[in-house]
C-alpha atoms as a PDB file:
ATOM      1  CA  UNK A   1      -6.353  18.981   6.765  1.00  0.00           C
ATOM      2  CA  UNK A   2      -5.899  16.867   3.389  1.00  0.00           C
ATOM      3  CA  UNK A   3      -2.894  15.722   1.926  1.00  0.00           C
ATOM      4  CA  UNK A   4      -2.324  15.762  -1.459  1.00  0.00           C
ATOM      5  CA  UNK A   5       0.640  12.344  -0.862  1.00  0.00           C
ATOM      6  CA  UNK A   6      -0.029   8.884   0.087  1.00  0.00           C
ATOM      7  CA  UNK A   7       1.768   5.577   0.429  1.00  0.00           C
ATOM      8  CA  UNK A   8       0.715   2.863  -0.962  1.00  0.00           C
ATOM      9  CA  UNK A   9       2.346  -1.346  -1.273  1.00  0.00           C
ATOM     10  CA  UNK A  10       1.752  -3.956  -3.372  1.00  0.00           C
ATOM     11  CA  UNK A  11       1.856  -6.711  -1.179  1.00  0.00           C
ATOM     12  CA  UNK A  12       3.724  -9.989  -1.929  1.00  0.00           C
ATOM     13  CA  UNK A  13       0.566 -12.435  -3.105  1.00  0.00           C
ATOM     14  CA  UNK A  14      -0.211  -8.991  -5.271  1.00  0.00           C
ATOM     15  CA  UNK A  15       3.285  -9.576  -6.799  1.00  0.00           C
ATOM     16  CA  UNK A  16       2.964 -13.226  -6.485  1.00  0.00           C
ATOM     17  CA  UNK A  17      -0.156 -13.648  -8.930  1.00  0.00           C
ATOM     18  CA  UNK A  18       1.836 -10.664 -11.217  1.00  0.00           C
ATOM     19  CA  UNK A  19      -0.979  -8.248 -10.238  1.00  0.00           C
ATOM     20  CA  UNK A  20       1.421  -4.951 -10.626  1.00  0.00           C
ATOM     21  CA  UNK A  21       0.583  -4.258 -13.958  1.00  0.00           C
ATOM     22  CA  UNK A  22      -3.086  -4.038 -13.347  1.00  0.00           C
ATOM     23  CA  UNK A  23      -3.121  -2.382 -10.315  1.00  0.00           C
ATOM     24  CA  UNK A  24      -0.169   0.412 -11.604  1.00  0.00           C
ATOM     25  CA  UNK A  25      -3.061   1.027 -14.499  1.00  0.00           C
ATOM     26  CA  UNK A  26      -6.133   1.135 -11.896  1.00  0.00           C
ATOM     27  CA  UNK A  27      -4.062   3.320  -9.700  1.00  0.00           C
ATOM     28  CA  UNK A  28      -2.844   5.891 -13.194  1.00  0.00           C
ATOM     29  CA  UNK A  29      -6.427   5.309 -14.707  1.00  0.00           C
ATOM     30  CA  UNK A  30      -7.734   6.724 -10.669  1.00  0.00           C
ATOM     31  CA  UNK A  31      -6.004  10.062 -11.233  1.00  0.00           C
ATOM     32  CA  UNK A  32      -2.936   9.370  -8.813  1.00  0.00           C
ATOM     33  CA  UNK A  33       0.795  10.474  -9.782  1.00  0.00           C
ATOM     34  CA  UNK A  34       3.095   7.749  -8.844  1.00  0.00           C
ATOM     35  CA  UNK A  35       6.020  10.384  -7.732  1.00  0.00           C
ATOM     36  CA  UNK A  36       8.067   7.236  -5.721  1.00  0.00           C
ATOM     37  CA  UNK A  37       8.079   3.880  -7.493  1.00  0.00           C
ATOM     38  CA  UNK A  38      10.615   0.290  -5.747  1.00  0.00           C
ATOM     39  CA  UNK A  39      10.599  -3.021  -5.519  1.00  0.00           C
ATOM     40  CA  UNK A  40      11.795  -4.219  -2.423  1.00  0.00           C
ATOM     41  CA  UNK A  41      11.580  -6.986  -0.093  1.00  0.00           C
ATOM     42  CA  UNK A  42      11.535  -6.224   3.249  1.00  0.00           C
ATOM     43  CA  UNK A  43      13.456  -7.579   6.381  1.00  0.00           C
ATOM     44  CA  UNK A  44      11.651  -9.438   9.405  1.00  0.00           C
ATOM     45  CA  UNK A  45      13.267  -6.245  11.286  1.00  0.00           C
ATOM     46  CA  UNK A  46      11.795  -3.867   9.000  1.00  0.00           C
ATOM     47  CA  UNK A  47       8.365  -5.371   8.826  1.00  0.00           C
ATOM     48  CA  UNK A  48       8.331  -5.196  13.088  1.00  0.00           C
ATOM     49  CA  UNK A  49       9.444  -1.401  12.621  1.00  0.00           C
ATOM     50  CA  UNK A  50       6.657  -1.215  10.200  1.00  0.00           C
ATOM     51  CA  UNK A  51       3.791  -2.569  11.075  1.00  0.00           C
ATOM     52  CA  UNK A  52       4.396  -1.692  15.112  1.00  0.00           C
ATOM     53  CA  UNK A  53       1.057   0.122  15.822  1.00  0.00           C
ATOM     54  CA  UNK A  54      -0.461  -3.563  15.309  1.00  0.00           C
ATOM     55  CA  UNK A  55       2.917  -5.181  17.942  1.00  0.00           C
ATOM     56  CA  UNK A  56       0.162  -6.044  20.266  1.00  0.00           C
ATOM     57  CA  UNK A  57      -2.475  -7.615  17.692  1.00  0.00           C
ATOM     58  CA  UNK A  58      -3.010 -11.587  17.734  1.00  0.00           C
ATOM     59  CA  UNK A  59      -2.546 -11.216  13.887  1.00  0.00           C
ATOM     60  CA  UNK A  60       1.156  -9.451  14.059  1.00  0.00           C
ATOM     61  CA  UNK A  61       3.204 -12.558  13.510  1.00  0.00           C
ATOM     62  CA  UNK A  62       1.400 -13.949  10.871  1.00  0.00           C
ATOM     63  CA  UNK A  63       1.312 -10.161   9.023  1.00  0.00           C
ATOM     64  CA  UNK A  64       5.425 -10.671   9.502  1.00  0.00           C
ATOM     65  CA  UNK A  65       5.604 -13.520   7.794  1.00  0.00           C
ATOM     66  CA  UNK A  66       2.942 -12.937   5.387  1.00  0.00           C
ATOM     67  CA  UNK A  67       4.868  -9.326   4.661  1.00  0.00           C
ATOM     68  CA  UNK A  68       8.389 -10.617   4.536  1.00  0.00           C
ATOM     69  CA  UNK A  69       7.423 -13.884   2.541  1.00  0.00           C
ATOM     70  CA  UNK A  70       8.387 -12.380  -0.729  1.00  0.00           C
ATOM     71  CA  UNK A  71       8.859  -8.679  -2.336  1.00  0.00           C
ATOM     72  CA  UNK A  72       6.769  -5.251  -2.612  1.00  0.00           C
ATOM     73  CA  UNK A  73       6.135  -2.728  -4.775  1.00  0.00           C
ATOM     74  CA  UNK A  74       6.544   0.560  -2.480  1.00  0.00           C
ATOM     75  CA  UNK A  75       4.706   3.716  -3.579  1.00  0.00           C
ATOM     76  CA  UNK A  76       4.284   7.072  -2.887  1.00  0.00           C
ATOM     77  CA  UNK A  77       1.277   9.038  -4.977  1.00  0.00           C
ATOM     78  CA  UNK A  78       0.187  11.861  -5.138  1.00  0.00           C
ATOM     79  CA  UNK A  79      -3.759  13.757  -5.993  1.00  0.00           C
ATOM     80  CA  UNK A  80      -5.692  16.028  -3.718  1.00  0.00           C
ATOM     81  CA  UNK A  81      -6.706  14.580  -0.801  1.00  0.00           C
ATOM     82  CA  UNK A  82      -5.123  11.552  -1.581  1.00  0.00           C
ATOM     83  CA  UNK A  83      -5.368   9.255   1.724  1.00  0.00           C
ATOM     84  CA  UNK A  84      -9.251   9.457   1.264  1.00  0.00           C
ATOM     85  CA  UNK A  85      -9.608   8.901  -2.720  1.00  0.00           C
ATOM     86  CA  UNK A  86      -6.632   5.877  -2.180  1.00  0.00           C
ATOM     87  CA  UNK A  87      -8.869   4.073   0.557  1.00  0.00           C
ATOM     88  CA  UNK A  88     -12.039   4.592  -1.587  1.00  0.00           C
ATOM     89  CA  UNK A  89      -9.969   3.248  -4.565  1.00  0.00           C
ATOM     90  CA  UNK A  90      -8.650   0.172  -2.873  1.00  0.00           C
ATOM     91  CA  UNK A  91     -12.090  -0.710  -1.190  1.00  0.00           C
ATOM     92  CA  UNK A  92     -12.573  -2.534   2.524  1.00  0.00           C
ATOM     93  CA  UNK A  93      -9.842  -4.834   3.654  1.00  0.00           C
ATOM     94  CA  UNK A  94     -11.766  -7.316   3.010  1.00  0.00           C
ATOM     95  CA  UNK A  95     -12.420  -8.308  -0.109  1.00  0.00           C
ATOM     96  CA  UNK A  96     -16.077 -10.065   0.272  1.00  0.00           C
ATOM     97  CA  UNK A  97     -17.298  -6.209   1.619  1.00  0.00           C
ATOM     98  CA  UNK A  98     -14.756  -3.947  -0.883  1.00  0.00           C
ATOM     99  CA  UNK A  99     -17.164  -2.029  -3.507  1.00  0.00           C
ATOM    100  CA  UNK A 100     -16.888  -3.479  -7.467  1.00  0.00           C
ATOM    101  CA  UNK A 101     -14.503  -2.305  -8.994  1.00  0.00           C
ATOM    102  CA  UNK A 102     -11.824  -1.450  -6.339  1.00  0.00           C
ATOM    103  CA  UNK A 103      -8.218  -3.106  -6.054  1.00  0.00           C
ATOM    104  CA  UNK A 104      -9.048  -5.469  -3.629  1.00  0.00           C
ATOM    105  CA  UNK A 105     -12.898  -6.797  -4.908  1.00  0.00           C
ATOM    106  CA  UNK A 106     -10.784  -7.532  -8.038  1.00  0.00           C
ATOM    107  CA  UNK A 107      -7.333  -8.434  -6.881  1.00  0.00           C
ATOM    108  CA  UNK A 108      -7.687  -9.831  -2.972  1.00  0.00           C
ATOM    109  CA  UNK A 109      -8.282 -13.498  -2.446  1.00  0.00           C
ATOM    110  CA  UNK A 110      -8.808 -13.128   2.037  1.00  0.00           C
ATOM    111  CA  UNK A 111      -8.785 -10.144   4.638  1.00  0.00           C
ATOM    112  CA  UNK A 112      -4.673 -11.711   5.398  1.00  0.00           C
ATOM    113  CA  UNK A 113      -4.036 -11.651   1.429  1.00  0.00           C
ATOM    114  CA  UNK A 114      -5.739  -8.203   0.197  1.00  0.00           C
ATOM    115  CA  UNK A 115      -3.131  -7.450  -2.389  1.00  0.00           C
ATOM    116  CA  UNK A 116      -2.422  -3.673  -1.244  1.00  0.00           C
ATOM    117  CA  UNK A 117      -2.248  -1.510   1.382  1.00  0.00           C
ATOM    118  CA  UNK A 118      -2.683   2.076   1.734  1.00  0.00           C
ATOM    119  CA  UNK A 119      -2.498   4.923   4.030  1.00  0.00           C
ATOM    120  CA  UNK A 120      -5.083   5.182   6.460  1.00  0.00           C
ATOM    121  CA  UNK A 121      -4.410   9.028   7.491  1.00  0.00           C
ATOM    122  CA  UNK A 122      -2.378  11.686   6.402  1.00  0.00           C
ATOM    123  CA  UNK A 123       0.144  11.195   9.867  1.00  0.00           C
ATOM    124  CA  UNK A 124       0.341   7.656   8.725  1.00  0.00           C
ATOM    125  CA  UNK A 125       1.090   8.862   5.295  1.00  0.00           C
ATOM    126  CA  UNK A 126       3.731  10.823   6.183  1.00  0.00           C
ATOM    127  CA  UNK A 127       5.127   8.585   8.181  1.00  0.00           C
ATOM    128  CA  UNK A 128       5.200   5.362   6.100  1.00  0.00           C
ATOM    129  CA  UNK A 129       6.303   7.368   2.908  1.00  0.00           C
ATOM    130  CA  UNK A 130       9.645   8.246   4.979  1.00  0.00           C
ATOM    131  CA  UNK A 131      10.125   4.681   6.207  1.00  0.00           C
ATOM    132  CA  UNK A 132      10.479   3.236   2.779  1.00  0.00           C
ATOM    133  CA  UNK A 133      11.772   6.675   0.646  1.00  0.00           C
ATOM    134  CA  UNK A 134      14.175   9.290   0.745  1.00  0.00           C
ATOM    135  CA  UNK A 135      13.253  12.737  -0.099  1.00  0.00           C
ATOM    136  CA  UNK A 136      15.663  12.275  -2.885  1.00  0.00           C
ATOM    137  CA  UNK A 137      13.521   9.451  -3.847  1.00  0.00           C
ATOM    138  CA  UNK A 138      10.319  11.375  -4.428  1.00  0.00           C
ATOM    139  CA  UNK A 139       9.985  13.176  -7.266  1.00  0.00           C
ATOM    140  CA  UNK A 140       7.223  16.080  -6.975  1.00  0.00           C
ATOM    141  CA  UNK A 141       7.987  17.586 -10.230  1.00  0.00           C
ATOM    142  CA  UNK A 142       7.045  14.405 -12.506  1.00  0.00           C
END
């Protein structure tokens, strides 16, 4: 089953080299409706909340304080089957293997600073979209 909503962050050395502009216009230019736009900076707290899955990972306290170093742009877009067409449009984590042309080939310096992240299923989707937006936060009619 596809969904037609994904989440999406700009992530703080994306904000940090004043990347949102670019990658806003890559992401409009792609076909995706930005129905949920923020800037926010999140918490040490919410970052562990966030990122759990990877609580285990030798890599989880340096994603903390990479994440929490500075603010976000939080995201929720929307375009049939949106998960899929966002990872294709963001390319491989990182950057030395993501395809020309996607967000991180242009944007990502290292696999630890790749700029953005995005959904990697529609669970996922669902589930990150309602950890940093209300439903009165998303508009579907835009």
């Amino acid at each position: 089953m596809t969904n037609n909503k994904t989440f999406s962050m700009i992530k703080p050395d994306g904000v940090e080299n004043r990347n949102i502009g670019a990658i806003l216009d890559k992401i409009n230019k792609a076909g995706f409706k930005i129905i949920a736009l923020k800037l926010t900076h999140l918490t040490i707290n919410d970052a562990k909340s966030f990122y759990s899955i990877h609580s285990q990972r030798p890599f989880f306290n340096d994603l903390i304080s990479f994440i929490t170093r500075g603010p976000i742009v939080a995201m929720v877009l929307e375009k049939d089957n949106a998960v899929d067409d966002f990872r294709t449009l963001i390319g491989s984590t990182n950057p030395i293997d993501a395809a020309e042309g996607t967000i991180r080939k242009l944007f990502a310096k290292s696999v630890g600073e790749n700029a953005i992240h995005g959904s990697d299923s529609n669970e996922n989707s669902e589930i990150e979209c309602s950890f940093h937006f209300s439903k009165r936060e998303i508009f579907n009619e835009i």
